[in-house]
N, C-alpha and C. Protein backbone atom coordinates (compact mmCIF):
# COMPACT_ATOMS: atom_id res chain seq x y z
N UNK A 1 -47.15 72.07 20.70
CA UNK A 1 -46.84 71.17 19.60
C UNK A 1 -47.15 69.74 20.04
N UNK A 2 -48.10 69.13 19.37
CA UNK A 2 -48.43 67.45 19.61
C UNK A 2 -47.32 66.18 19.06
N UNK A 3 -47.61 65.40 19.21
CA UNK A 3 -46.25 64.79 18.79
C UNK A 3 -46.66 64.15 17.19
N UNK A 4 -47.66 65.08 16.79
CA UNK A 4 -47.89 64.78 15.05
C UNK A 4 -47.09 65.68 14.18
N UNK A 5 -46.69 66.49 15.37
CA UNK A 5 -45.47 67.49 14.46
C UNK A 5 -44.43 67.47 14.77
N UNK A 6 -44.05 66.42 15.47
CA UNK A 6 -42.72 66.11 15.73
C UNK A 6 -42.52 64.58 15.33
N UNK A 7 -42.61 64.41 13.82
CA UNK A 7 -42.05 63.30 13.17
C UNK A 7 -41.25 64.26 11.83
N UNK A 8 -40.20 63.11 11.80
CA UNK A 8 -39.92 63.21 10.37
C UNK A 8 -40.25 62.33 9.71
N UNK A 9 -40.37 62.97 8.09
CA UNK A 9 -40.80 62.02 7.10
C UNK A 9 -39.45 60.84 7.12
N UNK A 10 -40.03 60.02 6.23
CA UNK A 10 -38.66 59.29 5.71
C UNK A 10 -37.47 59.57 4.97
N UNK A 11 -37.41 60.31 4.17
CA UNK A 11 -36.64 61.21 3.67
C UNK A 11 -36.03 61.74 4.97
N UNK A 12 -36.49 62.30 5.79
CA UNK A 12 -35.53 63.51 7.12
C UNK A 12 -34.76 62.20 7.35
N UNK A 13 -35.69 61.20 8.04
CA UNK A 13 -34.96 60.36 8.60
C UNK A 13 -34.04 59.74 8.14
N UNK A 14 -33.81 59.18 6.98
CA UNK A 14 -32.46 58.56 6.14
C UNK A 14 -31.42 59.48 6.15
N UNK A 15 -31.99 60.78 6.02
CA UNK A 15 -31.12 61.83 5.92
C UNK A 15 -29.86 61.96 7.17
N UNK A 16 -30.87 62.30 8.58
CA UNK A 16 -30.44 62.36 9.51
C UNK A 16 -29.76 61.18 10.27
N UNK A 17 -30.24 59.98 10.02
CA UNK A 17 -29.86 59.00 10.57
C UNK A 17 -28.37 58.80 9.72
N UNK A 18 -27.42 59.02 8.19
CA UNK A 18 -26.84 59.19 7.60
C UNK A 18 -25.50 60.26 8.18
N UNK A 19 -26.40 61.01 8.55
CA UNK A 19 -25.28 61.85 9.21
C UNK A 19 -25.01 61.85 10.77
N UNK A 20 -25.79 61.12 11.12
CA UNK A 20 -25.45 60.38 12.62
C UNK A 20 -24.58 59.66 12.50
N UNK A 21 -24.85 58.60 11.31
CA UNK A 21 -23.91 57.41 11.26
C UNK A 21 -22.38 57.75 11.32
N UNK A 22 -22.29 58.82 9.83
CA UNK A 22 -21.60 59.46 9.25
C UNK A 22 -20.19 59.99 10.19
N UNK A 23 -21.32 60.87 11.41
CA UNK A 23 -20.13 61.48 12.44
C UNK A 23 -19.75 60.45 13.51
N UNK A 24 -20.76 59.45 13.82
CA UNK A 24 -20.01 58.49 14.62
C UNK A 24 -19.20 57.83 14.18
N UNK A 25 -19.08 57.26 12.99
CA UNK A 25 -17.71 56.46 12.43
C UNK A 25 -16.60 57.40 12.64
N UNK A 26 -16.98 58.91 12.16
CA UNK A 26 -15.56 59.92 11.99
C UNK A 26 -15.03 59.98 13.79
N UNK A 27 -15.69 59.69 14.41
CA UNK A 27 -15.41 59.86 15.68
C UNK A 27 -15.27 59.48 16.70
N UNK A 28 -14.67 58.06 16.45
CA UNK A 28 -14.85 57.20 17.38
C UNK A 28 -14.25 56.65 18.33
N UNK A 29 -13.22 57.80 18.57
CA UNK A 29 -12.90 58.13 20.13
C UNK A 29 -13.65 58.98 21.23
N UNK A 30 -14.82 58.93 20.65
CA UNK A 30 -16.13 59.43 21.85
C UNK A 30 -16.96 58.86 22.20
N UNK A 31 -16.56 57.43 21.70
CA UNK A 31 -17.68 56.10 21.90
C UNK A 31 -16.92 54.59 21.68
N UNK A 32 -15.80 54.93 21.88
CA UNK A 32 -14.76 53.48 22.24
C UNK A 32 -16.34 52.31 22.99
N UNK A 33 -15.78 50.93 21.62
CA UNK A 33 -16.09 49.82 22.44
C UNK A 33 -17.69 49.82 22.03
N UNK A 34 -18.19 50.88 21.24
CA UNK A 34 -20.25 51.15 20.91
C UNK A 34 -19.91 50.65 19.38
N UNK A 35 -20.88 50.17 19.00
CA UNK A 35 -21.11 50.47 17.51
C UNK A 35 -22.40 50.56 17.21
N UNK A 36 -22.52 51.07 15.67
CA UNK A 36 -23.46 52.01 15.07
C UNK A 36 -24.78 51.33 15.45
N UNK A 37 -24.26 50.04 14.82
CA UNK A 37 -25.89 48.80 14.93
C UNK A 37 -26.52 48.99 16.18
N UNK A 38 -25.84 48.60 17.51
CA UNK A 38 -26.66 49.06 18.80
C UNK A 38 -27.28 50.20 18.68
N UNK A 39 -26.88 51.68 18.47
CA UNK A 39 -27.03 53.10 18.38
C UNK A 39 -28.32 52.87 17.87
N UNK A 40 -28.45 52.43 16.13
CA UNK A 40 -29.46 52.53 15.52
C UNK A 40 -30.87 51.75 15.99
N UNK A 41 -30.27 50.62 16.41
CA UNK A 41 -31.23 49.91 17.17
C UNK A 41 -32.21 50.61 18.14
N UNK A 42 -31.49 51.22 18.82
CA UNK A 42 -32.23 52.11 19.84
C UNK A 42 -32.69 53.23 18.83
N UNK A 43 -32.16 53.85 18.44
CA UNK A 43 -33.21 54.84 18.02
C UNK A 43 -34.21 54.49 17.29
N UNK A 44 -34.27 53.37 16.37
CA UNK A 44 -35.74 52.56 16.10
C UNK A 44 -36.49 52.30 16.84
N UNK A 45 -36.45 51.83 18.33
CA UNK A 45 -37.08 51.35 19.46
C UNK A 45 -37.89 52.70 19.53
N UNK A 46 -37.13 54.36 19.44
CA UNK A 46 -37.55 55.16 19.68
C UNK A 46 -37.67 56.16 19.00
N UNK A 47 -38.36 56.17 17.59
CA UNK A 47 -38.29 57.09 16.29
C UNK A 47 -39.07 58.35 16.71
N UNK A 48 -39.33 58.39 18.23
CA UNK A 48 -39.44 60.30 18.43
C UNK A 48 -38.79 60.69 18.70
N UNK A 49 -37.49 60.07 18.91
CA UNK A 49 -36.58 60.80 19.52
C UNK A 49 -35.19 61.69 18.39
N UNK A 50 -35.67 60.99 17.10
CA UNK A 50 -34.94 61.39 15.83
C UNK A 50 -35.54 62.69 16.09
N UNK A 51 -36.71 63.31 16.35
CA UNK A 51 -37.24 64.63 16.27
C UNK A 51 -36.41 65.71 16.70
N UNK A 52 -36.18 65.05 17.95
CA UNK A 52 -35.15 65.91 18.93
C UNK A 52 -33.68 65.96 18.53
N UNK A 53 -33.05 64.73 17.68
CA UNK A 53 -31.67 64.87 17.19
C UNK A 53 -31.56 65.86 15.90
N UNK A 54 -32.80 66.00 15.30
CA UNK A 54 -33.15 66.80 14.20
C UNK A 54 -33.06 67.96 14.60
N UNK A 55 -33.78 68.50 15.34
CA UNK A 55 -33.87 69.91 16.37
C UNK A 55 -32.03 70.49 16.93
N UNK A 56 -31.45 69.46 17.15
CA UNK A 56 -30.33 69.48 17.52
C UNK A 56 -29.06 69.30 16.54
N UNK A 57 -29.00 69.16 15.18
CA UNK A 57 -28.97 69.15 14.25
C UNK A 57 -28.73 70.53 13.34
N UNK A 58 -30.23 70.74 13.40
CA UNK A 58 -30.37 72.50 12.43
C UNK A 58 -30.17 73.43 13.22
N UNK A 59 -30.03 73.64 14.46
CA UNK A 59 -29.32 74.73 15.52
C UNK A 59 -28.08 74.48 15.40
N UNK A 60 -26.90 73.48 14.94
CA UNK A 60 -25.52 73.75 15.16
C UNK A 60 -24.95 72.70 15.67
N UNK A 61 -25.83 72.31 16.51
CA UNK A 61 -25.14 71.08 17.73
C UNK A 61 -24.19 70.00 17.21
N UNK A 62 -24.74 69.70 16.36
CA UNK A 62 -23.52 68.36 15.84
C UNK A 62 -23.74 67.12 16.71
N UNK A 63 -25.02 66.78 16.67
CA UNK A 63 -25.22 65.60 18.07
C UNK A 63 -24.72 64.46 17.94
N UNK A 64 -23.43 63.82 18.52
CA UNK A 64 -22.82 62.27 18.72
C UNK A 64 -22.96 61.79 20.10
N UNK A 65 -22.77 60.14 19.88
CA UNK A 65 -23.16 59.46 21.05
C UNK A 65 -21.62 59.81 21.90
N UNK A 66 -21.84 60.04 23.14
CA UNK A 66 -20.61 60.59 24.23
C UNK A 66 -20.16 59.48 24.83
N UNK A 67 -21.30 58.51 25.47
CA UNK A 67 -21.35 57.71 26.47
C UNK A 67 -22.73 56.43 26.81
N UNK A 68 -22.68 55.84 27.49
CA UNK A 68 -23.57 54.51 27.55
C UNK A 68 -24.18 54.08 29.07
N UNK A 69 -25.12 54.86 29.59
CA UNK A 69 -25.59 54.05 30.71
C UNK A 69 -26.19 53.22 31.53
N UNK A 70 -25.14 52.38 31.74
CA UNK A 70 -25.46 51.09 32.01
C UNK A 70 -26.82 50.76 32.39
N UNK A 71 -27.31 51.61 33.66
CA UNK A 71 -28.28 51.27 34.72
C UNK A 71 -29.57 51.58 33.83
N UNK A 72 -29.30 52.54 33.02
CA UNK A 72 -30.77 52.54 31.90
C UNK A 72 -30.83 51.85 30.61
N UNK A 73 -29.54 51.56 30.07
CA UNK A 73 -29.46 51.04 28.84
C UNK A 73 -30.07 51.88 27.71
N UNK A 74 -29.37 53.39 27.94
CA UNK A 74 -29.59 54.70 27.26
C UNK A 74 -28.08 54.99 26.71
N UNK A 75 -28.23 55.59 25.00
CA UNK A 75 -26.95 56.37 25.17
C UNK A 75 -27.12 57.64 25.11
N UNK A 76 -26.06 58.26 25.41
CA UNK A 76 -25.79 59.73 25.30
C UNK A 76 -25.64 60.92 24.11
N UNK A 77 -26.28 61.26 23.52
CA UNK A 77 -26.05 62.16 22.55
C UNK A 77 -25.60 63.42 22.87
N UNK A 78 -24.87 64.21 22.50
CA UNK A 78 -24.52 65.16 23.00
C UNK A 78 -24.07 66.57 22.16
N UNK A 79 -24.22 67.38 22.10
CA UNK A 79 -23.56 68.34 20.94
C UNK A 79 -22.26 68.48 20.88
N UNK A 80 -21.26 67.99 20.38
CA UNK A 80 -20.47 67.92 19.59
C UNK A 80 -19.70 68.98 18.43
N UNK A 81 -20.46 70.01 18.45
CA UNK A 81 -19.59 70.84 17.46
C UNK A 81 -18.69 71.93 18.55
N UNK A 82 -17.47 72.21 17.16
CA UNK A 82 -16.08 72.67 18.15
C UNK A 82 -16.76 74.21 18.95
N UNK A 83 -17.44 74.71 18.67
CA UNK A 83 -17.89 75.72 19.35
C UNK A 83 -19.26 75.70 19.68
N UNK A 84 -20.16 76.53 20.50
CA UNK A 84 -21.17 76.54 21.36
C UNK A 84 -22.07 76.97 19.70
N UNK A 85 -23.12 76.22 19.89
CA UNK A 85 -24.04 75.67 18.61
C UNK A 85 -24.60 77.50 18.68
N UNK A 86 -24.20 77.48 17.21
CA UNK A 86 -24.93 78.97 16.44
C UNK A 86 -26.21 79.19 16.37
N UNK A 87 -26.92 78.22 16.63
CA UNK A 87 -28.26 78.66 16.61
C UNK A 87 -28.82 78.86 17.88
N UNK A 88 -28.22 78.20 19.03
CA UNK A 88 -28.23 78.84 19.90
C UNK A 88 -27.55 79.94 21.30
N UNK A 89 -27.25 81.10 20.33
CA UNK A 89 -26.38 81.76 21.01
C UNK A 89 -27.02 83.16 21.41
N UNK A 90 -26.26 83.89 21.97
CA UNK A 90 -27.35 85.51 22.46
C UNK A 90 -28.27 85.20 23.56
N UNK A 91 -27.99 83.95 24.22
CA UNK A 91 -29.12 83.94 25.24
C UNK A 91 -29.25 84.04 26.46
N UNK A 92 -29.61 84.70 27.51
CA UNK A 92 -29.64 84.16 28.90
C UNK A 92 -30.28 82.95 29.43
N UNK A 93 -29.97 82.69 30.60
CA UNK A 93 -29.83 81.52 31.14
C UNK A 93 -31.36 81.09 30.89
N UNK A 94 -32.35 81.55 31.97
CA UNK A 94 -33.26 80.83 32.40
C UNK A 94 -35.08 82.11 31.76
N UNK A 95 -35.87 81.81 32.09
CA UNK A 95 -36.99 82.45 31.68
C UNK A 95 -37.10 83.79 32.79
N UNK A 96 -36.56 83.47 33.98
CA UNK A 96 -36.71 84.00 35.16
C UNK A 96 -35.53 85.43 35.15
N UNK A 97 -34.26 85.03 34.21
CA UNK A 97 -33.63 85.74 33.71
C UNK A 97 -33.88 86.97 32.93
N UNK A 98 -34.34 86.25 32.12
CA UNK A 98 -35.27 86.80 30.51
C UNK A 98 -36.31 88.17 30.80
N UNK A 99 -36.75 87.83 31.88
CA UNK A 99 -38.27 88.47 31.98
C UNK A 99 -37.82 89.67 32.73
N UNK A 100 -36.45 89.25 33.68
CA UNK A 100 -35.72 90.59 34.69
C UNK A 100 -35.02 91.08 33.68
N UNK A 101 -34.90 91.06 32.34
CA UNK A 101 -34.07 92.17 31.78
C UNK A 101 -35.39 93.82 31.11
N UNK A 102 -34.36 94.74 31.99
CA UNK A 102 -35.58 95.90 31.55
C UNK A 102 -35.53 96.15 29.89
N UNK A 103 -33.78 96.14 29.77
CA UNK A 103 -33.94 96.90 28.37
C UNK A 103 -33.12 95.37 27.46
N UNK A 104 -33.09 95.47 26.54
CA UNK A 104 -32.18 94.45 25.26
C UNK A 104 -32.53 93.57 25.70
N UNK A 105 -33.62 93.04 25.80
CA UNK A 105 -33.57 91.22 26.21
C UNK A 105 -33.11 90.73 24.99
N UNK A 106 -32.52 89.50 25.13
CA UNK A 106 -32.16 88.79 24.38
C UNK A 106 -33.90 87.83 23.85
N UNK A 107 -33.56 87.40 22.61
CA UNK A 107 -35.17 86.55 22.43
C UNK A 107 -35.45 85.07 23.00
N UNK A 108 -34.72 84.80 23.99
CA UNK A 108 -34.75 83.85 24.49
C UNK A 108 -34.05 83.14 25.30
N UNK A 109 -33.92 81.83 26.12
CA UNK A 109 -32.84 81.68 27.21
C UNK A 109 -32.75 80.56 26.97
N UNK A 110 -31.36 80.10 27.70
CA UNK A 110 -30.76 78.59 27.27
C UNK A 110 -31.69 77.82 27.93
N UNK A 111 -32.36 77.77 29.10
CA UNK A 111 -33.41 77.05 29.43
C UNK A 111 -34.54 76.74 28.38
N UNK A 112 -35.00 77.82 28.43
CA UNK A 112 -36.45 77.85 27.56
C UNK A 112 -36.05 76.88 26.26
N UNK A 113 -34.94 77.24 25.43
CA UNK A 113 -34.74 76.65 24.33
C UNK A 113 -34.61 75.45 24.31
N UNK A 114 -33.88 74.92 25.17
CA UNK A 114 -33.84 73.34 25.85
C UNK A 114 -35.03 72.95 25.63
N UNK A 115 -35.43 73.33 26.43
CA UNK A 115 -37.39 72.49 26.32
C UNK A 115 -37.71 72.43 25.05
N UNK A 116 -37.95 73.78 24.46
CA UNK A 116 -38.56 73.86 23.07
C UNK A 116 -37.63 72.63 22.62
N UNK A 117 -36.21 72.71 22.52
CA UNK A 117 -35.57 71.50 21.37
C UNK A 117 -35.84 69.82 22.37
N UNK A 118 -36.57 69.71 23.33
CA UNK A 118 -36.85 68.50 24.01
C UNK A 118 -35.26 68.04 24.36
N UNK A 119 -34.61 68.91 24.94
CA UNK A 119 -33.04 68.08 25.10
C UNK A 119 -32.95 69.02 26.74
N UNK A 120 -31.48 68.33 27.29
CA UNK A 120 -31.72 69.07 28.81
C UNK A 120 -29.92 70.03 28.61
N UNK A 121 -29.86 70.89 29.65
CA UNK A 121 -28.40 71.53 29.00
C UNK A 121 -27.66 70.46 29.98
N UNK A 122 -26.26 70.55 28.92
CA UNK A 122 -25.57 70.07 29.75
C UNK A 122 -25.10 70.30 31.34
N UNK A 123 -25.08 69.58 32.76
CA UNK A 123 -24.44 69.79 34.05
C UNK A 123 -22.78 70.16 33.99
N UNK A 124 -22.69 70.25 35.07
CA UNK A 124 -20.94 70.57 34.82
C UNK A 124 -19.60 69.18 34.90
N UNK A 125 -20.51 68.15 35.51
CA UNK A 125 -19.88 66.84 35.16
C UNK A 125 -19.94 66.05 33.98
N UNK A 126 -21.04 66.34 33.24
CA UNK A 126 -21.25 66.38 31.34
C UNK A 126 -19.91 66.74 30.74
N UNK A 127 -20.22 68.42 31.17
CA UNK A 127 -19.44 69.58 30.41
C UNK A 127 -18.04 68.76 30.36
N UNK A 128 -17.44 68.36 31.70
CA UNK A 128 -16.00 68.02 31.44
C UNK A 128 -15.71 66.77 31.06
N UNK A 129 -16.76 66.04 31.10
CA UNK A 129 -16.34 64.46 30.28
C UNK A 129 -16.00 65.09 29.10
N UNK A 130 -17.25 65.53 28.09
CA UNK A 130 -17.02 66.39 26.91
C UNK A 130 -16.15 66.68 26.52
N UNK A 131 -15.11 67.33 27.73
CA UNK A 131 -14.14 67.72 27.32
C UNK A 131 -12.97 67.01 27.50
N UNK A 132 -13.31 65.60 27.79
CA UNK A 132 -11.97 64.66 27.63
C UNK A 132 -11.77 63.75 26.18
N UNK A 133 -13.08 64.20 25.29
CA UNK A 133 -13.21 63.89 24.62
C UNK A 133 -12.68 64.29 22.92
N UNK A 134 -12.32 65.60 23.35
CA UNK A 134 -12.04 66.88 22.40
C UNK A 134 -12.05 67.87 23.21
N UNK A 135 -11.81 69.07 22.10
CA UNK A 135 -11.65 70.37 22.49
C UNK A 135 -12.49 70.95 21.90
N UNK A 136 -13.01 71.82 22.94
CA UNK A 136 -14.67 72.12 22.59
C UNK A 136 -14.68 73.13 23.23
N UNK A 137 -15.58 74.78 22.58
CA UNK A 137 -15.34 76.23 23.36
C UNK A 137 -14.45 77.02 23.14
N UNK A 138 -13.69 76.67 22.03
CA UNK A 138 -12.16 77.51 22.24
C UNK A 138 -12.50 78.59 22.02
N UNK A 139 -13.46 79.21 21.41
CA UNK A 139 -13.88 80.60 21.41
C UNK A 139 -15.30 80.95 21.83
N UNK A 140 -16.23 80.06 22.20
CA UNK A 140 -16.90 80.20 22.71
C UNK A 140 -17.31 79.93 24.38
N UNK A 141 -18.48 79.81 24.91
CA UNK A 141 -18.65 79.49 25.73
C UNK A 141 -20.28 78.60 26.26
N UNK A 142 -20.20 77.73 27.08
CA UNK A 142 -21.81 77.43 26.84
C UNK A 142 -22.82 77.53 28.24
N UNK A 143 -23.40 78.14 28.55
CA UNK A 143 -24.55 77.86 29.81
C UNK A 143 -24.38 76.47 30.30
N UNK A 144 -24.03 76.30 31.50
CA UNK A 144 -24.37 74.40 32.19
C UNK A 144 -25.53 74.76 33.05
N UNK A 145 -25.75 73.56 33.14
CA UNK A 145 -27.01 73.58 34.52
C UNK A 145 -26.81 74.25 35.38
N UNK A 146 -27.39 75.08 36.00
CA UNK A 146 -26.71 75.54 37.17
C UNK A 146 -27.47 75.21 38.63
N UNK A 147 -26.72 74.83 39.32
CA UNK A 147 -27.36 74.48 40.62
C UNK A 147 -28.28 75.54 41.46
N UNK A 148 -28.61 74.82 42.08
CA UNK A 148 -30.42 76.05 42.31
C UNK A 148 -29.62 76.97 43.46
N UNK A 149 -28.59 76.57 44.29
CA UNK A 149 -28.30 77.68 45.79
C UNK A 149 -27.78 78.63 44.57
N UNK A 150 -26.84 78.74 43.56
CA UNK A 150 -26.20 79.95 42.50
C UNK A 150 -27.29 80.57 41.41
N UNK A 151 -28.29 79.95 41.63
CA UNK A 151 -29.05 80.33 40.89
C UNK A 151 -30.15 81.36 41.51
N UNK A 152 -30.72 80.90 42.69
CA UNK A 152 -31.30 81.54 43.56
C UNK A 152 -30.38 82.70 44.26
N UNK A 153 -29.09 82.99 43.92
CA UNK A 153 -28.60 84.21 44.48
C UNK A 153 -28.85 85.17 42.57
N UNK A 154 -28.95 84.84 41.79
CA UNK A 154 -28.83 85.50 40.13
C UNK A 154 -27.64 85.15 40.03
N UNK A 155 -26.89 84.22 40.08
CA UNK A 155 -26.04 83.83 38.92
C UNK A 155 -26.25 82.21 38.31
N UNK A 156 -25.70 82.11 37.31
CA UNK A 156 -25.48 81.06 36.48
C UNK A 156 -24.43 80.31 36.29
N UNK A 157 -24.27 79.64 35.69
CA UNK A 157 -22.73 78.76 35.46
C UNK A 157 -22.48 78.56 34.35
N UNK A 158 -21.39 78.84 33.56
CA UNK A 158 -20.81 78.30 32.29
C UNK A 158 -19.76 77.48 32.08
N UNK A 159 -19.46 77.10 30.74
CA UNK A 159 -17.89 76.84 30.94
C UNK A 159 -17.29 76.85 29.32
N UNK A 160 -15.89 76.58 29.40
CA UNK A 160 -15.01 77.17 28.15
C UNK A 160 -13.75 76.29 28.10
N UNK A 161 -12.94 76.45 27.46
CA UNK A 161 -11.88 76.16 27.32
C UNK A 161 -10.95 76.72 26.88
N UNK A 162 -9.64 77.25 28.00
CA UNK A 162 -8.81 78.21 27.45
C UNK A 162 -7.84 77.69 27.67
N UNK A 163 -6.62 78.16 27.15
CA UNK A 163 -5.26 77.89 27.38
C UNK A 163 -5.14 76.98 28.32
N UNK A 164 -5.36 75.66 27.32
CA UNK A 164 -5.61 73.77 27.45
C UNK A 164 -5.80 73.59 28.82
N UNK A 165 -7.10 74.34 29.33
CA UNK A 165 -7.74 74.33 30.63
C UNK A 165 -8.69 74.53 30.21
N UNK A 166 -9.41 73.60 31.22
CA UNK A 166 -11.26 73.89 31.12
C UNK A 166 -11.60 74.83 32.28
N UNK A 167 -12.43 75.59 32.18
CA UNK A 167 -12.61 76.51 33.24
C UNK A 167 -14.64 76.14 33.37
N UNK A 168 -15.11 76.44 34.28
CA UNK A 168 -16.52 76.63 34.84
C UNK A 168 -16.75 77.92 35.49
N UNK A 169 -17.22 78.21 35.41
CA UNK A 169 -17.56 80.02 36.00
C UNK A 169 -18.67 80.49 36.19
N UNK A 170 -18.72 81.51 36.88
CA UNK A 170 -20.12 82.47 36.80
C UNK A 170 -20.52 83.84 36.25
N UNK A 171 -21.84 83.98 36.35
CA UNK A 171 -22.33 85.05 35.41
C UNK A 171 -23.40 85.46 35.95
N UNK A 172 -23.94 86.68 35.90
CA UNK A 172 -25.58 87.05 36.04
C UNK A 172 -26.35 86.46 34.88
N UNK A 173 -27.49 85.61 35.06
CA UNK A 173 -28.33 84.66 34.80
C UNK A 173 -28.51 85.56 33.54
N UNK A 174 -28.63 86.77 33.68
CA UNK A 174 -29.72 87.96 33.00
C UNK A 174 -28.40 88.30 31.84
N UNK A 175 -27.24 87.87 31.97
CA UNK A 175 -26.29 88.66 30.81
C UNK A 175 -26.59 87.51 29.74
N UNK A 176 -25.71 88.28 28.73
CA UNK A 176 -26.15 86.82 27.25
C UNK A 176 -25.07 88.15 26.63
N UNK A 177 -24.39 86.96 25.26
CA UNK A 177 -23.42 87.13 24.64
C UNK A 177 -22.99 86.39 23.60
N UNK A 178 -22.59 87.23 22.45
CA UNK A 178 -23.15 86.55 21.12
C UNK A 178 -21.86 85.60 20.83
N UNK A 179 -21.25 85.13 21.76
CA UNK A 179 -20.38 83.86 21.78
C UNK A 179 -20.61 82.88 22.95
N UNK A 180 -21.20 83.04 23.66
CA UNK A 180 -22.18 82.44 24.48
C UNK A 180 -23.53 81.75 24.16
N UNK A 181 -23.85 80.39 24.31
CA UNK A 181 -24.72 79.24 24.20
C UNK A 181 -25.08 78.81 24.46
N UNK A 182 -25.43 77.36 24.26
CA UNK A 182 -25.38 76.17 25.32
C UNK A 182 -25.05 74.76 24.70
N UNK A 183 -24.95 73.65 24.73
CA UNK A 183 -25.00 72.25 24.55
C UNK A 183 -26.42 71.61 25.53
N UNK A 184 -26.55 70.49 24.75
CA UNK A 184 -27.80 69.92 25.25
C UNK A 184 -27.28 68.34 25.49
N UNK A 185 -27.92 67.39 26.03
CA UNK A 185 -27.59 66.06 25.72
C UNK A 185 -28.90 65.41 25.78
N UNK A 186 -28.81 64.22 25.16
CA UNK A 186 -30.38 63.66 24.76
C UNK A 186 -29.91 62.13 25.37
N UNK A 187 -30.87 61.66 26.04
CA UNK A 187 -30.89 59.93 26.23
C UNK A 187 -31.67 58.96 25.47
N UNK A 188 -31.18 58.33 24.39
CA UNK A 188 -31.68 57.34 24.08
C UNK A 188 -31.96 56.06 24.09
């Protein structure tokens, strides 16, 4: 895909930029001290990157700004909806996963999909800011990054939220589960 197919018209964009606005006002104990005008500002600076909030968007995600970093003068978008985004669920972890399953593969992996939606999954120091932010997972669960020594043995890392504990855990790379996901976060 060239990046002539990754615009939206004007129409997407009013649209989307509307419901960006929309959930950051509703939410703005996940961005204490930001306002919208900066937000928008930047994403004008960078109108390919609406592509990717769009992508993140029609899968489930619910993308709001999390956080602000300083040293890049990027913010954080992040998926935001109370459970692990429906459009991307049923998946194993990585491609490397995917390809070792003999029988039921799932159609795809939280890696692979990442790329395709141009966003990265969330790490496990993401995952729990996230979760100081709200409560997020209560019935689901989402794929985090997983560090390469757990990965290079076949497992993966997730995490959840249960009985008003966040938990991080492991899994074989190769399992997938239709309450199982991922979150992504985007820098703008």
């Amino acid at each position: 895909m060239d990046a002539n197919d990754r615009q939206l018209s004007e129409e997407q964009q009013s649209a989307l930029l509307a419901t960006l606005k929309e959930r950051f006002e509703q939410n703005g104990e996940r961005h204490e001290k930001m306002a919208w005008d900066n937000v928008l500002l930047k994403l004008k600076e960078q109108p390919e990157k609406l592509w990717y909030l769009q992508q993140m968007e029609q899968t489930g995600g619910e993308p709001d700004v999390i956080g602000y970093e300083v040293e890049t003068g990027l913010f954080l978008f992040c998926d935001c909806a109370k459970e692990s985004p429906t459009g991307r669920r049923s998946v194993c972890y990585d491609h490397q996963a995917l390809e070792s399953r003999k029988k039921n593969k799932p159609e795809n992996s939280a890696v692979g999909m990442a790329a395709e939606l141009g966003i990265e999954l969330l790490n496990e120091e993401q995952y729990r800011l996230l979760q100081t932010l709200g409560e997020f997972d209560l019935k689901t669960s989402s794929w985090l990054e997983t560090p390469p020594v757990i990965r290079e043995l076949g497992g993966a890392i997730f995490g959840d939220r249960r009985y008003g504990q966040v938990f991080v855990y492991h899994n074989g790379a190769d399992s997938y589960y239709a309450a199982r996901g991922f979150r992504g976060i985007l820098k703008v």
